[in-house]
PDB file of N, CA and C in Angstrom:
ATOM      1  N   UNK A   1       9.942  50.303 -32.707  1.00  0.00           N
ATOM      2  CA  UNK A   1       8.856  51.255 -32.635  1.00  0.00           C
ATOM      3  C   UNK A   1       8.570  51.765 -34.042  1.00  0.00           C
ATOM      4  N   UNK A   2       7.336  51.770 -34.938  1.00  0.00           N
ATOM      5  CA  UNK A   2       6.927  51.999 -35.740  1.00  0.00           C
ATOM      6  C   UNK A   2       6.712  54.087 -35.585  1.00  0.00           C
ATOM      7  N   UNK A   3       6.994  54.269 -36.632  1.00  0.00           N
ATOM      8  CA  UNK A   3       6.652  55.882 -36.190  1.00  0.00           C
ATOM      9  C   UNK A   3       6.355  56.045 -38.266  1.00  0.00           C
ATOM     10  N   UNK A   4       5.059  56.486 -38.182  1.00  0.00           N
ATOM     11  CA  UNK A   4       4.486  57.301 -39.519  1.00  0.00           C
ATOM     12  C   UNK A   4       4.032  59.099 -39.439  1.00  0.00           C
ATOM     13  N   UNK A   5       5.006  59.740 -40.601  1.00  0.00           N
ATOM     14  CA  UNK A   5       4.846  60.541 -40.384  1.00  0.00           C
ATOM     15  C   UNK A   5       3.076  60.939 -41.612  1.00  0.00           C
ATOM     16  N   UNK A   6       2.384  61.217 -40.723  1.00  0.00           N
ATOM     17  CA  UNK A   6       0.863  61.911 -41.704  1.00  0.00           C
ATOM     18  C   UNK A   6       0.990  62.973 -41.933  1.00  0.00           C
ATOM     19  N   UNK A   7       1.292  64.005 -41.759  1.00  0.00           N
ATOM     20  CA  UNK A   7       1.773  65.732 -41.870  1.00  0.00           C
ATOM     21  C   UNK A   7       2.596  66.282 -41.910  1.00  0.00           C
ATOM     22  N   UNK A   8       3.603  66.700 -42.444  1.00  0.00           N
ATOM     23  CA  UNK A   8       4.751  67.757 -42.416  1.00  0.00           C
ATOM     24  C   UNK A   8       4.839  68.939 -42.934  1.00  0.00           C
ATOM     25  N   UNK A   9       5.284  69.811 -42.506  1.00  0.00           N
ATOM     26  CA  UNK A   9       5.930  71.382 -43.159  1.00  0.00           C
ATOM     27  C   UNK A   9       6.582  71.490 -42.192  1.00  0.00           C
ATOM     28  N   UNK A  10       7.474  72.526 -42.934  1.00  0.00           N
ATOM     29  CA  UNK A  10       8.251  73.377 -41.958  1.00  0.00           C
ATOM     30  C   UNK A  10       8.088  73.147 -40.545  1.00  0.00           C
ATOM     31  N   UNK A  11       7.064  74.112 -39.842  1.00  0.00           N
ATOM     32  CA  UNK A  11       6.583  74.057 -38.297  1.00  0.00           C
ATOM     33  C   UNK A  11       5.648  73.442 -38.057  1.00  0.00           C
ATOM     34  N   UNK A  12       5.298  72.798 -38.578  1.00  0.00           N
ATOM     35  CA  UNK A  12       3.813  71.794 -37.742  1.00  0.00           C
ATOM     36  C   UNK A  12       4.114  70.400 -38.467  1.00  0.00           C
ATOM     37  N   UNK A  13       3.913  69.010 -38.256  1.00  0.00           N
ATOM     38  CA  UNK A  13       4.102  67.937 -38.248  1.00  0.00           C
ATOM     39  C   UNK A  13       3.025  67.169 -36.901  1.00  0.00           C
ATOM     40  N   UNK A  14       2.828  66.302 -37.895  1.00  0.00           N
ATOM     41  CA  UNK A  14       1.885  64.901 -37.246  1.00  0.00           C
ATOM     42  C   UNK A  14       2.219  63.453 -37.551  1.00  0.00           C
ATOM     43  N   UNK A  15       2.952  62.663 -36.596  1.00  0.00           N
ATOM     44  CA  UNK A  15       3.134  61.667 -36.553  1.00  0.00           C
ATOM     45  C   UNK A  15       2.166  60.937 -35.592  1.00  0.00           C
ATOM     46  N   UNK A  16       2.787  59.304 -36.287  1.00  0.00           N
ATOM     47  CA  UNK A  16       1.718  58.105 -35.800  1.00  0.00           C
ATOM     48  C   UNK A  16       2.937  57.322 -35.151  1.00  0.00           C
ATOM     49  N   UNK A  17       2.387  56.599 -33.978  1.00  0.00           N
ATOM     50  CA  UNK A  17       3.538  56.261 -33.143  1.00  0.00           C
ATOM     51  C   UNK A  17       2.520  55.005 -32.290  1.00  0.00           C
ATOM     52  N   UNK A  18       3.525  54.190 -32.891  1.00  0.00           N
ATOM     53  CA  UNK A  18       2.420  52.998 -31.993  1.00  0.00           C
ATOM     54  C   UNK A  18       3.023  52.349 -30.484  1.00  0.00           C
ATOM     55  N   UNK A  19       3.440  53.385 -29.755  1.00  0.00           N
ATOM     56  CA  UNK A  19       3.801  53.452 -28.669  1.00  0.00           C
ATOM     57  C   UNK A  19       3.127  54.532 -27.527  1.00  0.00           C
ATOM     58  N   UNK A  20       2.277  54.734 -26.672  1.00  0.00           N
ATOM     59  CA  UNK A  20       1.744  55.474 -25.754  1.00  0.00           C
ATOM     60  C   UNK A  20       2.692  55.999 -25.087  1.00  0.00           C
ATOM     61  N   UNK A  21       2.942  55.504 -24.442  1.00  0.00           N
ATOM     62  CA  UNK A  21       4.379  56.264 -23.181  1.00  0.00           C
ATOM     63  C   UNK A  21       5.485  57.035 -23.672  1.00  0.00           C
ATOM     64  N   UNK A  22       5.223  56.695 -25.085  1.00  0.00           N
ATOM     65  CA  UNK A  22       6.696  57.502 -26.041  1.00  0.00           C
ATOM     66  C   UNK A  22       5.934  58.538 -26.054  1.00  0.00           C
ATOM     67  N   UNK A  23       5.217  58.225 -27.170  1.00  0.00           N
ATOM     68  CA  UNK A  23       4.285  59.816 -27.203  1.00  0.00           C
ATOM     69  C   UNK A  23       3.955  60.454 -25.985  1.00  0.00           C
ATOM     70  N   UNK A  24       3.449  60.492 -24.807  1.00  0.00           N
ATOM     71  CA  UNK A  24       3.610  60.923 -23.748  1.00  0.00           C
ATOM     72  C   UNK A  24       4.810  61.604 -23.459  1.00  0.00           C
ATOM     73  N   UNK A  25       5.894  60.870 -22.925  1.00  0.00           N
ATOM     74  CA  UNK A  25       7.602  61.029 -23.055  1.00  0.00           C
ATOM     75  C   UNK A  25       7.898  62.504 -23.809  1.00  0.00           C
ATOM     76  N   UNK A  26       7.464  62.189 -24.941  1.00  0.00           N
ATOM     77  CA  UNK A  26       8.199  63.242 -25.862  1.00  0.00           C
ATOM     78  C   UNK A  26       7.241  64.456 -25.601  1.00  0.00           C
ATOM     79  N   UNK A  27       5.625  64.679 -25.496  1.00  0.00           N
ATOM     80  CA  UNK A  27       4.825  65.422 -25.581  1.00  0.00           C
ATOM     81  C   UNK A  27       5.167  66.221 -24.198  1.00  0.00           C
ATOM     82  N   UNK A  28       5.659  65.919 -23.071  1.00  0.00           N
ATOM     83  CA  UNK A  28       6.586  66.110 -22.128  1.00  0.00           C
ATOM     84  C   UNK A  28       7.556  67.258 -22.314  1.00  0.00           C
ATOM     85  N   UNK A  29       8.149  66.439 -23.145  1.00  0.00           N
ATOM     86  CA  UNK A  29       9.643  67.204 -22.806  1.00  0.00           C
ATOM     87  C   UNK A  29       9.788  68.320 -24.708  1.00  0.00           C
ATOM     88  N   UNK A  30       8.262  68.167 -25.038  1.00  0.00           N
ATOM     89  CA  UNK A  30       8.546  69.086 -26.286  1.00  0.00           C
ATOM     90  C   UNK A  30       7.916  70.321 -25.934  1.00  0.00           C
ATOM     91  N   UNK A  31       7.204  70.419 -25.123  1.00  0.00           N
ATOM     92  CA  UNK A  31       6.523  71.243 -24.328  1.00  0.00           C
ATOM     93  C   UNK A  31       7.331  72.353 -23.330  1.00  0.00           C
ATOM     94  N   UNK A  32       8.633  71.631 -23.093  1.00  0.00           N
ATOM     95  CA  UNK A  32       9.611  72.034 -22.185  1.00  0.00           C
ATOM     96  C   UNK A  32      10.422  73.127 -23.218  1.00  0.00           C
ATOM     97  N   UNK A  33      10.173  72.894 -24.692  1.00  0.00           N
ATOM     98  CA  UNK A  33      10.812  73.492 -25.126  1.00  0.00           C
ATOM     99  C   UNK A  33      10.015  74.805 -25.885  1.00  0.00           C
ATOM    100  N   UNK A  34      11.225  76.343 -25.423  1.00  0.00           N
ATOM    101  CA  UNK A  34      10.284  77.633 -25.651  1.00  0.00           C
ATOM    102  C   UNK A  34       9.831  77.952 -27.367  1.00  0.00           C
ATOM    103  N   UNK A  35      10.961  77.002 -28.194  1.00  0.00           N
ATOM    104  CA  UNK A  35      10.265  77.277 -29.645  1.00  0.00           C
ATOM    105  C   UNK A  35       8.989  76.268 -30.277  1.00  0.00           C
ATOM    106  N   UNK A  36       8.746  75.857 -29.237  1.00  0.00           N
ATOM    107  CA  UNK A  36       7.196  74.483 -29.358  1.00  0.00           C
ATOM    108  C   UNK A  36       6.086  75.171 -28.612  1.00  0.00           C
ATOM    109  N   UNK A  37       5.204  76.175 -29.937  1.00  0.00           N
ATOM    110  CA  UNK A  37       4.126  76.371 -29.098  1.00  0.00           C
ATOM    111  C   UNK A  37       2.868  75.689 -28.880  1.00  0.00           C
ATOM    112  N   UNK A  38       3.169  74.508 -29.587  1.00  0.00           N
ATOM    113  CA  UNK A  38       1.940  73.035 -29.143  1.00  0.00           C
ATOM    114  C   UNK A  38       2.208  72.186 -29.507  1.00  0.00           C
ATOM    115  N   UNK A  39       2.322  71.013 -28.593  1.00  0.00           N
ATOM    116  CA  UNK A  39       2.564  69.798 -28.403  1.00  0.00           C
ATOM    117  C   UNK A  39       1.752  68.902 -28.012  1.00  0.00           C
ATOM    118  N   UNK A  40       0.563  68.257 -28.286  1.00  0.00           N
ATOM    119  CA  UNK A  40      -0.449  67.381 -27.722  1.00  0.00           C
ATOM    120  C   UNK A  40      -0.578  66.185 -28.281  1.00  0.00           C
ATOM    121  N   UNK A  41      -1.316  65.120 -28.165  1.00  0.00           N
ATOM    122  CA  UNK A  41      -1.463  63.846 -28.704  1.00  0.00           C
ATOM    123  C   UNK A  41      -2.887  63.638 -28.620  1.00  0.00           C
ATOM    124  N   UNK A  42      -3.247  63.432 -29.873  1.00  0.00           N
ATOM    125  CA  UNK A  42      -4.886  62.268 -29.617  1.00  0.00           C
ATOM    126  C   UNK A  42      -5.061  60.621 -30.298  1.00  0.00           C
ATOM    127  N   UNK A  43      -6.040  60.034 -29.552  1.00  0.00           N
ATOM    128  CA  UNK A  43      -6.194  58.731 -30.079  1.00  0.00           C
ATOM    129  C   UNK A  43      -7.444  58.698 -30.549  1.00  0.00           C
ATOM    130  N   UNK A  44      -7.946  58.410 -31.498  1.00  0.00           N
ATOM    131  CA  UNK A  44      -9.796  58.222 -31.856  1.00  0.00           C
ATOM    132  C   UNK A  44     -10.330  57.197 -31.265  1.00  0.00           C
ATOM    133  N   UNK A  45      -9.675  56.185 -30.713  1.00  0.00           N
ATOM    134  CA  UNK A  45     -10.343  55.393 -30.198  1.00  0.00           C
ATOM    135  C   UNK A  45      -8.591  54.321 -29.190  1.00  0.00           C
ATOM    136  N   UNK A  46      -9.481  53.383 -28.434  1.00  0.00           N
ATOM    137  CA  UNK A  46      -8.056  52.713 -27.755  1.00  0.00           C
ATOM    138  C   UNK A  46      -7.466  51.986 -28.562  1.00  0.00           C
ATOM    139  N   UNK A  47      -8.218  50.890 -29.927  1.00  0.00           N
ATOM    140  CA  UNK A  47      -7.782  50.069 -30.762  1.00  0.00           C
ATOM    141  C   UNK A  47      -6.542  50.912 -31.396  1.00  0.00           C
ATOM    142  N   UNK A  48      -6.870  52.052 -31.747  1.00  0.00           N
ATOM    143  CA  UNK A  48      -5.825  52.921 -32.870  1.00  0.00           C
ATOM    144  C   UNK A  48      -4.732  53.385 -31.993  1.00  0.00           C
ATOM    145  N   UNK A  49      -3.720  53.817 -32.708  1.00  0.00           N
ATOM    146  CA  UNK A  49      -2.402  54.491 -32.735  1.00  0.00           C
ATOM    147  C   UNK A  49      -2.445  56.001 -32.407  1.00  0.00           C
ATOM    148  N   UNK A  50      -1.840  56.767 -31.145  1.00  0.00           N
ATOM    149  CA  UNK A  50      -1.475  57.568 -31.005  1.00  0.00           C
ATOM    150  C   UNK A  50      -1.130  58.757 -32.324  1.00  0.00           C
ATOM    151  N   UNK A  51      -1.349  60.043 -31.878  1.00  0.00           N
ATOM    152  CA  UNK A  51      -0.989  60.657 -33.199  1.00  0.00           C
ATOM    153  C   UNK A  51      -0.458  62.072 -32.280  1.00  0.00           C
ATOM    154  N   UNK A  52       1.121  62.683 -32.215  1.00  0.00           N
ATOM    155  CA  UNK A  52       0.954  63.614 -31.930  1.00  0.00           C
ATOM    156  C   UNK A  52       1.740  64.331 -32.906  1.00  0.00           C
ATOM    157  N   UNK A  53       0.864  65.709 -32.379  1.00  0.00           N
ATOM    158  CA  UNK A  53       0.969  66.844 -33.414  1.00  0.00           C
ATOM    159  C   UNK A  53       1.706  68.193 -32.642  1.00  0.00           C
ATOM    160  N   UNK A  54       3.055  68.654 -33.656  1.00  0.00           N
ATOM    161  CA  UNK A  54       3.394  70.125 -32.781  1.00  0.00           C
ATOM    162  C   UNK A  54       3.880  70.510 -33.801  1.00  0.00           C
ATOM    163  N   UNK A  55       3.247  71.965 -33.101  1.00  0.00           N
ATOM    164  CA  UNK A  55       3.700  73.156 -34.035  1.00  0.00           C
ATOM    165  C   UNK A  55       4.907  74.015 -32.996  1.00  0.00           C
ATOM    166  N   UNK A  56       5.899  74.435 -34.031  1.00  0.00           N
ATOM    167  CA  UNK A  56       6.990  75.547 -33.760  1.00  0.00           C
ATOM    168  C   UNK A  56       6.793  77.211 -33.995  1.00  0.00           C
ATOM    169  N   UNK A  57       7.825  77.745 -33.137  1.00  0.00           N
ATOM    170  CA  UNK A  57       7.882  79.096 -33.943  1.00  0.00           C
ATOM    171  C   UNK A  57       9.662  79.055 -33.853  1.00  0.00           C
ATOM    172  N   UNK A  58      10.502  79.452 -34.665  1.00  0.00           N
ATOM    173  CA  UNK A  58      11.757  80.009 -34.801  1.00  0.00           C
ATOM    174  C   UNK A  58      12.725  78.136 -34.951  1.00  0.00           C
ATOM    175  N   UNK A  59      12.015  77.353 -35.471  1.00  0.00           N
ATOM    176  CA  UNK A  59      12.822  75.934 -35.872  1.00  0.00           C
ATOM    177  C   UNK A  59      11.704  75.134 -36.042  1.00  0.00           C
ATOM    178  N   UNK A  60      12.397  74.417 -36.901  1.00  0.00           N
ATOM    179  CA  UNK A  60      11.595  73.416 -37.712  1.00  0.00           C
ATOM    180  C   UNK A  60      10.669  72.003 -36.472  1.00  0.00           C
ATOM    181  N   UNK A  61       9.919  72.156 -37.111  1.00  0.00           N
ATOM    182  CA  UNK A  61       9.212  70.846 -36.524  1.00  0.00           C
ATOM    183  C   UNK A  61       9.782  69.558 -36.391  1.00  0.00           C
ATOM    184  N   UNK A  62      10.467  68.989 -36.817  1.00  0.00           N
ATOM    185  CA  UNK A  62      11.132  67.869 -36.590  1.00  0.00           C
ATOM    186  C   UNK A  62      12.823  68.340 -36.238  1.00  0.00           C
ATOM    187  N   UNK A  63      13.261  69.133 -36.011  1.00  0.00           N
ATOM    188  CA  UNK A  63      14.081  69.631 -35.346  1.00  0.00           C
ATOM    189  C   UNK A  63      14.044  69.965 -34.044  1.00  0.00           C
ATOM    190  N   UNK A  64      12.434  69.867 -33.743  1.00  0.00           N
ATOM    191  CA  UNK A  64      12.132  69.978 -32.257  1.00  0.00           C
ATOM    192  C   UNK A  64      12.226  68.714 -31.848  1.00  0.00           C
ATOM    193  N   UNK A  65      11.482  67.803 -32.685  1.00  0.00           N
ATOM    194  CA  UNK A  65      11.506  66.414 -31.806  1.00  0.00           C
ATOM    195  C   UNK A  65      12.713  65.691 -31.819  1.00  0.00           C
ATOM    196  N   UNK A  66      13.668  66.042 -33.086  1.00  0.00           N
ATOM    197  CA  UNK A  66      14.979  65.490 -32.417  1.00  0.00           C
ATOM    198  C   UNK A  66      16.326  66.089 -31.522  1.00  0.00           C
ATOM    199  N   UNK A  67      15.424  67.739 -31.141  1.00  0.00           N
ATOM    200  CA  UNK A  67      15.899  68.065 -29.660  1.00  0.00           C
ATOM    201  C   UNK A  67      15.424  67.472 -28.655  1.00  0.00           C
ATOM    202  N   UNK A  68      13.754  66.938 -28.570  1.00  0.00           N
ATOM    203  CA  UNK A  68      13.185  66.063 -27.714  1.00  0.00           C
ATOM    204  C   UNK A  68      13.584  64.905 -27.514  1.00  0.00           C
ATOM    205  N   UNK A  69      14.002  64.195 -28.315  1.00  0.00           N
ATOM    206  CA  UNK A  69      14.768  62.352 -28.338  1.00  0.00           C
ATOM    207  C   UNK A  69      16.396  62.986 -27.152  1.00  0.00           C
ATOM    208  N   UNK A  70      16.609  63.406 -27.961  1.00  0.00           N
ATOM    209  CA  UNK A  70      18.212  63.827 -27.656  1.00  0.00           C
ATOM    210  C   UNK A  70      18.387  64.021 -26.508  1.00  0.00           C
ATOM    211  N   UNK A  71      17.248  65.397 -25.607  1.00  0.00           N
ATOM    212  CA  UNK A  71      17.358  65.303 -24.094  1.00  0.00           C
ATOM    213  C   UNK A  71      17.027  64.601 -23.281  1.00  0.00           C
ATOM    214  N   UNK A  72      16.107  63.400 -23.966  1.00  0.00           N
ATOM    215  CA  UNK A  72      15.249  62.224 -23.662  1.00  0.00           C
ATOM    216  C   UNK A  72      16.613  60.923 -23.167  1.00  0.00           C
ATOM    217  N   UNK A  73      17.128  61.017 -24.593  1.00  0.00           N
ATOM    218  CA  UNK A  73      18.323  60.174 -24.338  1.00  0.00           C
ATOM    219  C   UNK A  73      19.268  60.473 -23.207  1.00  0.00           C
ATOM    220  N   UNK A  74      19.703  61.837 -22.751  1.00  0.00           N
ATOM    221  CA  UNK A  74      20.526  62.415 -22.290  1.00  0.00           C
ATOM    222  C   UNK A  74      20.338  62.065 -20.360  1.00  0.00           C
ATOM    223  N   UNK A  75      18.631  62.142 -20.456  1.00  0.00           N
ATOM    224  CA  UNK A  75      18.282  62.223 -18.545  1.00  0.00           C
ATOM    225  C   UNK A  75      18.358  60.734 -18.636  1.00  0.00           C
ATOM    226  N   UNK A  76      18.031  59.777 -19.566  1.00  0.00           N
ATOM    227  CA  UNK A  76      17.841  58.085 -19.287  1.00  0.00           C
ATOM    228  C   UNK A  76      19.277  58.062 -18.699  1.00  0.00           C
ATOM    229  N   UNK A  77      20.520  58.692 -19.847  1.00  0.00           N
ATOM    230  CA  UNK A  77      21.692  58.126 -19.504  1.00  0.00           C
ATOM    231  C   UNK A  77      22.310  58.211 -18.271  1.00  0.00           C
ATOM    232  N   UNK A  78      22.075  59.864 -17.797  1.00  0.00           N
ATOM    233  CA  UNK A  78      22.052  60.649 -16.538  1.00  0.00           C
ATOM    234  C   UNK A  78      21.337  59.116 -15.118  1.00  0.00           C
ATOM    235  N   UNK A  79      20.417  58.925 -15.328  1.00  0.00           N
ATOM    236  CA  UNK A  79      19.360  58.511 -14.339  1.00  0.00           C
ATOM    237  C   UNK A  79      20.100  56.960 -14.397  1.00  0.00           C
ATOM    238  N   UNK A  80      20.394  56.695 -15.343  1.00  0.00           N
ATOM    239  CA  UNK A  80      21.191  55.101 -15.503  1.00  0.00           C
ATOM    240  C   UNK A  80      22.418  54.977 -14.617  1.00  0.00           C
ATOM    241  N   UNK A  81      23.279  56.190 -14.824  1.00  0.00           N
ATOM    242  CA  UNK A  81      24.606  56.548 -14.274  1.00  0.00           C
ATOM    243  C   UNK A  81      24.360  56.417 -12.153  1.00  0.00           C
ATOM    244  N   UNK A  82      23.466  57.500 -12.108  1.00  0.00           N
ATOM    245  CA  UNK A  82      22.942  58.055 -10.906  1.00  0.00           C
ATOM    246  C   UNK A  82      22.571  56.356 -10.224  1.00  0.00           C
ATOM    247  N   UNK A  83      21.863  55.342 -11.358  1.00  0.00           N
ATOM    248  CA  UNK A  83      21.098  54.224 -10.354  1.00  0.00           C
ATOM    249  C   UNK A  83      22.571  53.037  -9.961  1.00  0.00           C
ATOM    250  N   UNK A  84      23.133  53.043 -11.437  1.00  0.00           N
ATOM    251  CA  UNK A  84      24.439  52.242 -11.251  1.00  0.00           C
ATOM    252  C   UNK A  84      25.343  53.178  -9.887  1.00  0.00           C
ATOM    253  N   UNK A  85      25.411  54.229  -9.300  1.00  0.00           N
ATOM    254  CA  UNK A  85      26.407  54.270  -8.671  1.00  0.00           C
ATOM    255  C   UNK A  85      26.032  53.570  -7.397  1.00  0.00           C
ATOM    256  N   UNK A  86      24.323  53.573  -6.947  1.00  0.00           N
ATOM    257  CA  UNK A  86      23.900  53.236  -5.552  1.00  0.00           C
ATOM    258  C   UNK A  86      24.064  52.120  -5.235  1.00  0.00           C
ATOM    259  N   UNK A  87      24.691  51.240  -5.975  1.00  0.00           N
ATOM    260  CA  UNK A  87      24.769  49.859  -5.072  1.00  0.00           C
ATOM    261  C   UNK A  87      25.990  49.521  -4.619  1.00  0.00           C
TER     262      UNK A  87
END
C-alpha cells in the first residue's frame, strides 16, 4: 500500500492512500477516537487517489492514526481468533 503524506503539523495531516477501504477503515475508527475532531476523506475524481485529512485536539495527528492502525490491527486479530475457534 502506497501512502503519501501532502500535509503535516502537529494536529492536522493529509495523506494520499491508494487504497479505498483503508481509508474508509481508518476514517472509521479515527472518528471513534475523542481527541480526533475530524476525520473525512475526499477523491476529485474516481481515476485519483483517496486523500484523508484529520485534525486533533490534545495529540498529535499521526499519533492518532497510529492509534487507528493499532486498534485496527487489534479487532482483525480478535475477529481471526473468534473465526478460527468455530470450526
Amino acid at each position: 500500500m502506497d501512502l503519501k503524506i501532502i500535509n503535516s503539523s502537529k494536529d492536522e495531516i493529509e495523506v494520499e492512500l491508494d487504497n479505498l477501504t483503508m481509508v474508509e477503515i481508518l476514517r472509521v475508527y479515527l472518528n471513534k477516537d475523542s481527541a480526533v475532531s475530524f476525520a473525512a476523506w475526499k477523491r476529485e475524481h474516481p481515476t485519483k487517489n483517496p486523500v484523508l485529512k484529520v485534525k486533533t485536539k490534545g495529540k498529535t495527528a499521526k499519533k492518532a492514526i497510529n492509534d487507528a492502525v493499532n486498534s485496527i490491527t487489534k479487532d482483525l486479530d480478535n475477529f481471526e481468533k473468534d473465526f478460527l475457534k468455530m470450526k
